[in-house]
N, C-alpha and C. Protein backbone atom coordinates (compact mmCIF):
# COMPACT_ATOMS: atom_id res chain seq x y z
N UNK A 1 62.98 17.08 -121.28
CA UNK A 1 63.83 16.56 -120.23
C UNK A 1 63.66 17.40 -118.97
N UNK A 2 63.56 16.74 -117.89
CA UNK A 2 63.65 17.24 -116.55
C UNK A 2 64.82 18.21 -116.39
N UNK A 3 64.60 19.30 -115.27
CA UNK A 3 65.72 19.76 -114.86
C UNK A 3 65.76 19.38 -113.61
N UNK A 4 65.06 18.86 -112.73
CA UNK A 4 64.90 18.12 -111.47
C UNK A 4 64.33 19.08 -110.53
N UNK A 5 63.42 20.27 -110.98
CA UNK A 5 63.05 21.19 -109.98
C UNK A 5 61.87 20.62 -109.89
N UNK A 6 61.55 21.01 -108.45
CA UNK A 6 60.49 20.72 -107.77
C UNK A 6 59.51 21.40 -107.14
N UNK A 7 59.82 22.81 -108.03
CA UNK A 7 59.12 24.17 -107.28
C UNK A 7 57.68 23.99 -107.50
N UNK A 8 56.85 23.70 -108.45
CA UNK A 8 55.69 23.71 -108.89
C UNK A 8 55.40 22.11 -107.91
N UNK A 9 55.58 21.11 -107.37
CA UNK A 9 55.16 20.01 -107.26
C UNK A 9 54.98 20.64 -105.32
N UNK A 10 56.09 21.07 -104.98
CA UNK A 10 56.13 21.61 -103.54
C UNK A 10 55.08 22.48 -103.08
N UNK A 11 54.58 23.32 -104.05
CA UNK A 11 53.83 24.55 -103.89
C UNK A 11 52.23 24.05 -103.94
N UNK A 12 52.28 23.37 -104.39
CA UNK A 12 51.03 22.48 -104.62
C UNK A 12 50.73 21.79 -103.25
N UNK A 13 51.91 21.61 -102.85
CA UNK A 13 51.56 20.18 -101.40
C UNK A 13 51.45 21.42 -100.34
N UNK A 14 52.20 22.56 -100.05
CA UNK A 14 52.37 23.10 -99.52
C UNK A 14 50.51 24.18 -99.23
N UNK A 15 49.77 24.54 -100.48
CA UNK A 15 48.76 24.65 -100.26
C UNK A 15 47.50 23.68 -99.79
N UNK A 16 48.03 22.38 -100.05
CA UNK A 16 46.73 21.76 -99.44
C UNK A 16 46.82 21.31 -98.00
N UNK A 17 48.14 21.19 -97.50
CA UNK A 17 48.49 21.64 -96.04
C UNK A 17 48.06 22.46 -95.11
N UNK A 18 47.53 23.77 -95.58
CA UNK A 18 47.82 24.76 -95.10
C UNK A 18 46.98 25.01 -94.11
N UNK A 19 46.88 25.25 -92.90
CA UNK A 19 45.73 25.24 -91.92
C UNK A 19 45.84 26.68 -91.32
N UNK A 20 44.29 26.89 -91.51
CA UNK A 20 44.08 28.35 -90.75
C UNK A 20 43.76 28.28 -89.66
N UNK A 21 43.95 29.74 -88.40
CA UNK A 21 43.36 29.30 -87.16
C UNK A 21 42.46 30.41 -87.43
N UNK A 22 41.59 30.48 -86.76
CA UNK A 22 40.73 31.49 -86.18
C UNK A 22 40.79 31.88 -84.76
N UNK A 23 40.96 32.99 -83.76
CA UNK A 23 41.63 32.40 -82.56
C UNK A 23 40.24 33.93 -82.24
N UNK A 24 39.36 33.54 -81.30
CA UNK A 24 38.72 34.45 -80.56
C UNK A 24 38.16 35.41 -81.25
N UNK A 25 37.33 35.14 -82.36
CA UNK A 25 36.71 36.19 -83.75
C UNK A 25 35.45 36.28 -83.32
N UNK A 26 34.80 37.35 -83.61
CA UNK A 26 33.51 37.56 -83.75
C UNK A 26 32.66 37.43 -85.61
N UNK A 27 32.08 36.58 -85.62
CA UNK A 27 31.43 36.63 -87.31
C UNK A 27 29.97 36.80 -86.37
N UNK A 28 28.94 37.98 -87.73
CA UNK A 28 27.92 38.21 -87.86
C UNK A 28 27.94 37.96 -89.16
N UNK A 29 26.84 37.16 -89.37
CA UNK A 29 25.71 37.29 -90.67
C UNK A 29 26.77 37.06 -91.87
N UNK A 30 28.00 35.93 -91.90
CA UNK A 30 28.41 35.24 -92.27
C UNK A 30 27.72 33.88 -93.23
N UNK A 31 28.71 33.56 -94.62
CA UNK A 31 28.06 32.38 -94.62
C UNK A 31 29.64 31.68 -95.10
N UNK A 32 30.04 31.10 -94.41
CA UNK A 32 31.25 29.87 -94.63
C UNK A 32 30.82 28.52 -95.46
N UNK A 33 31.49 28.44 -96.51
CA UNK A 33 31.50 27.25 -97.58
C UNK A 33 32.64 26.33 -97.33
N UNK A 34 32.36 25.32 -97.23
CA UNK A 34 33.12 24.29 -96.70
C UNK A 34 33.18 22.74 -98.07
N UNK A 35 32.23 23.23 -98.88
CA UNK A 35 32.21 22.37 -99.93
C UNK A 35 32.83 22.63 -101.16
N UNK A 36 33.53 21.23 -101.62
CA UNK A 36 33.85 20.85 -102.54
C UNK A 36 35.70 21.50 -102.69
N UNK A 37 36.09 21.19 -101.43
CA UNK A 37 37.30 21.59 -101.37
C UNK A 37 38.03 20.70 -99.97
N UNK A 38 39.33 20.43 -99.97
CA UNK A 38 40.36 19.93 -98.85
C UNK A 38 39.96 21.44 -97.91
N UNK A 39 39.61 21.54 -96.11
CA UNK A 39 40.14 22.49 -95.73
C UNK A 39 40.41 22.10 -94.36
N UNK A 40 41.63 22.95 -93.55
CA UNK A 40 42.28 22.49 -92.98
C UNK A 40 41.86 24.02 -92.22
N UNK A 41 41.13 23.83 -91.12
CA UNK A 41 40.52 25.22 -90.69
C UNK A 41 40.35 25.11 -88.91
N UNK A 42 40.65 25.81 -88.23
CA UNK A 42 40.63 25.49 -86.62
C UNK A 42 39.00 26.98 -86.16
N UNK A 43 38.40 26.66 -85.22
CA UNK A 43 37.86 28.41 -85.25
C UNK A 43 37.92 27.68 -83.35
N UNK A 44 39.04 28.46 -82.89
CA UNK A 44 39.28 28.34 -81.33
C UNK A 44 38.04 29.67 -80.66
N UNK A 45 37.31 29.31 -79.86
CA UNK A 45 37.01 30.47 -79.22
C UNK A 45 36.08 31.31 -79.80
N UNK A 46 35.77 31.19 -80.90
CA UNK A 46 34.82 32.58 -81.76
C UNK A 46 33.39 32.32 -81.52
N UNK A 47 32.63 33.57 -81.54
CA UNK A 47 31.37 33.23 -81.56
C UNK A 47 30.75 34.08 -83.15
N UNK A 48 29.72 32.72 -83.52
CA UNK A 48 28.79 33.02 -84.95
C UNK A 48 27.65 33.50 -84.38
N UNK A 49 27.09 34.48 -85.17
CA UNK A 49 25.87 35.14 -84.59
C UNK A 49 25.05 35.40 -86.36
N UNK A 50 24.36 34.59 -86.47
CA UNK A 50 23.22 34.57 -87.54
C UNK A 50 24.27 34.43 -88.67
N UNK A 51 24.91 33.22 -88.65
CA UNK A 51 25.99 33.26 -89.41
C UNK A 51 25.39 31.42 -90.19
N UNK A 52 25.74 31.34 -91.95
CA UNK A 52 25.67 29.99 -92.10
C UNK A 52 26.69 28.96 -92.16
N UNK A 53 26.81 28.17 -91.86
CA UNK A 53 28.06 26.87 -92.11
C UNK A 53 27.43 26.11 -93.13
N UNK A 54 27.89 25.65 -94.57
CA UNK A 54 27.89 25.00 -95.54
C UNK A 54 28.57 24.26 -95.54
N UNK A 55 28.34 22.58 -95.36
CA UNK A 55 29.09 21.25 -95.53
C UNK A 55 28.62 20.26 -96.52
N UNK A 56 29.40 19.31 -96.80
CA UNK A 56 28.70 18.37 -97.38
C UNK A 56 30.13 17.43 -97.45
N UNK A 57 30.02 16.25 -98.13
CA UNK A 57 30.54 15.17 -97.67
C UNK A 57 32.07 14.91 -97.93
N UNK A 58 32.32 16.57 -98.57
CA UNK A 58 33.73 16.71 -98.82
C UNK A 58 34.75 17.30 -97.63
N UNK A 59 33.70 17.50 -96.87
CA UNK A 59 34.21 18.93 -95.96
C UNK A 59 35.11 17.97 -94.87
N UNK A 60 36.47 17.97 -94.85
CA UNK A 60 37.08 17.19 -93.93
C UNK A 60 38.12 18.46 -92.93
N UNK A 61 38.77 18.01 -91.73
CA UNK A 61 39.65 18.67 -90.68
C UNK A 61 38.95 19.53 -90.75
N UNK A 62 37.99 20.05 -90.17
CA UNK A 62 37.20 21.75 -89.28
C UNK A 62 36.93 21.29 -87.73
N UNK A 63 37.55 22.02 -87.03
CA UNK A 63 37.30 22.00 -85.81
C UNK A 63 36.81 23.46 -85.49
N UNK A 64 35.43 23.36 -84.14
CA UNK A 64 35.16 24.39 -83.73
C UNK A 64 35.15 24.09 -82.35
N UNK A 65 36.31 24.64 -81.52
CA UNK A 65 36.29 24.77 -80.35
C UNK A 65 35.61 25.92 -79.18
N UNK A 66 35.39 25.86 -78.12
CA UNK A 66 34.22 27.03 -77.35
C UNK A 66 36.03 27.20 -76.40
């Protein structure tokens, strides 16, 4: 029987929500994976320098703004 909590169902929604910013970063020689996962990712301003980006047809919400 239920006790009507909703802690485990919230925590769940609450992580696939979750959006990171990146705000004015420097990455070197980076490699960012973007597959096979929800990600909710902003990168405002940063510059990549010999750095890789990994996508594929899962990779949804990434914005890279200059």
């Amino acid at each position: 029987m239920s006790n009507g909590s909703t802690e485990g169902k919230s925590a769940a929604v609450a992580d696939i929500h979750e959006e990171r910013v990146f705000w004015n970063d420097n990455f070197y020689a980076e490699t960012f994976d973007f597959r096979d996962r929800i990600h909710f990712a902003r990168f405002d301003g940063c510059t990549f320098v010999k750095c890789t980006i990994v996508l594929d047809s899962s990779a949804e919400q990434l914005a890279f703004t200059g």
